[in-house]
Protein backbone atom coordinates (compact mmCIF):
# COMPACT_ATOMS: atom_id res chain seq x y z
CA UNK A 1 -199.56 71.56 47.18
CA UNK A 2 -202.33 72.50 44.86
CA UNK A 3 -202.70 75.90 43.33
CA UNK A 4 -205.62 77.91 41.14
CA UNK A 5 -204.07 79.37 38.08
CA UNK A 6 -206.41 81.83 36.10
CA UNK A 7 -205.26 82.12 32.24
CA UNK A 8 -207.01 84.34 29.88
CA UNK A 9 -209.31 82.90 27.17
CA UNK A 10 -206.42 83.36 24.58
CA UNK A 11 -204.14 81.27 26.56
CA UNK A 12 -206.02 78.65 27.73
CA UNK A 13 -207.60 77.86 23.93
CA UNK A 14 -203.49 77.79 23.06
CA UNK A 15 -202.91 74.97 25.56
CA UNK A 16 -205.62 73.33 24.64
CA UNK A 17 -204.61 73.39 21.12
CA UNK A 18 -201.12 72.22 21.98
CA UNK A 19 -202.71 69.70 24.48
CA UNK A 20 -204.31 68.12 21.50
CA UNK A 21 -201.56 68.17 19.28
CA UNK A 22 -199.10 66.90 21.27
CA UNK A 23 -201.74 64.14 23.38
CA UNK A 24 -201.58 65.65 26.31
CA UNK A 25 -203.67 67.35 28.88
CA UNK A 26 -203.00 70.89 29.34
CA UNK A 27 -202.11 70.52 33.39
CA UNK A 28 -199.08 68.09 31.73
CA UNK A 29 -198.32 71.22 29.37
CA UNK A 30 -198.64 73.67 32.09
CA UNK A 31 -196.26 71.87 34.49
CA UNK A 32 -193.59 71.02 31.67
CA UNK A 33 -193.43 74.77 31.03
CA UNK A 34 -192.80 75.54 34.48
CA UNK A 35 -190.07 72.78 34.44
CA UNK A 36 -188.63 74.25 31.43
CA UNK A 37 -188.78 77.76 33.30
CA UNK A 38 -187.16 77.03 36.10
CA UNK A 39 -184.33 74.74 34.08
CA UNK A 40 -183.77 78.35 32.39
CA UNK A 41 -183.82 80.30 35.31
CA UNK A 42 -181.45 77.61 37.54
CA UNK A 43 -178.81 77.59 34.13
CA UNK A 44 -178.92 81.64 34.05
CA UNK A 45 -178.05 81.78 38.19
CA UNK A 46 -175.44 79.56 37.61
CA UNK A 47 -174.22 81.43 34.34
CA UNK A 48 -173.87 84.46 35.55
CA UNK A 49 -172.38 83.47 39.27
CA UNK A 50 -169.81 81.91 36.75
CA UNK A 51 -169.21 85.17 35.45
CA UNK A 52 -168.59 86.91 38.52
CA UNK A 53 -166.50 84.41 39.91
CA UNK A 54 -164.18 84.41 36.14
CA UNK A 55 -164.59 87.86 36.96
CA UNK A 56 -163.52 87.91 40.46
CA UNK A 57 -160.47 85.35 40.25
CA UNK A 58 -159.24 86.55 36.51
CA UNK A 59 -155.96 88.03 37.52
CA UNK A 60 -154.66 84.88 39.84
CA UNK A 61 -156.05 82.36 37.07
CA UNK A 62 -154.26 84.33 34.42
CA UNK A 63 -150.90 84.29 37.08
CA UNK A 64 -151.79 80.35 37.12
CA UNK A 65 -150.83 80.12 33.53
């Protein structure tokens, strides 16, 4: 599925500048940043519902001992 983005003039002359430094086009550096975004976002989910669960199940792990 295909979608418009619309990036200020500041933005899109930073990809471009990062497109040519690193030999890429900037839809390769606009898609690798969403990657990296939602890597981030999936590892924080799972981070915190870690948490809670520690959280949740602390007093029978610490009986587990």
């Amino acid at each position: 599925m295909g979608m418009y983005l619309s990036f200020r003039d500041d933005q899109m002359a930073a990809l471009h500048r990062c497109a040519e430094r690193e030999g890429a086009g900037v839809h390769d550096i606009v898609l690798r940043a969403v990657d990296e975004y939602l890597g981030t976002a999936h590892r924080m989910v799972v981070g915190q519902t870690a948490r809670e669960q520690a959280a949740k199940w602390r007093e029978l792990m610490d009986r587990l001992k």
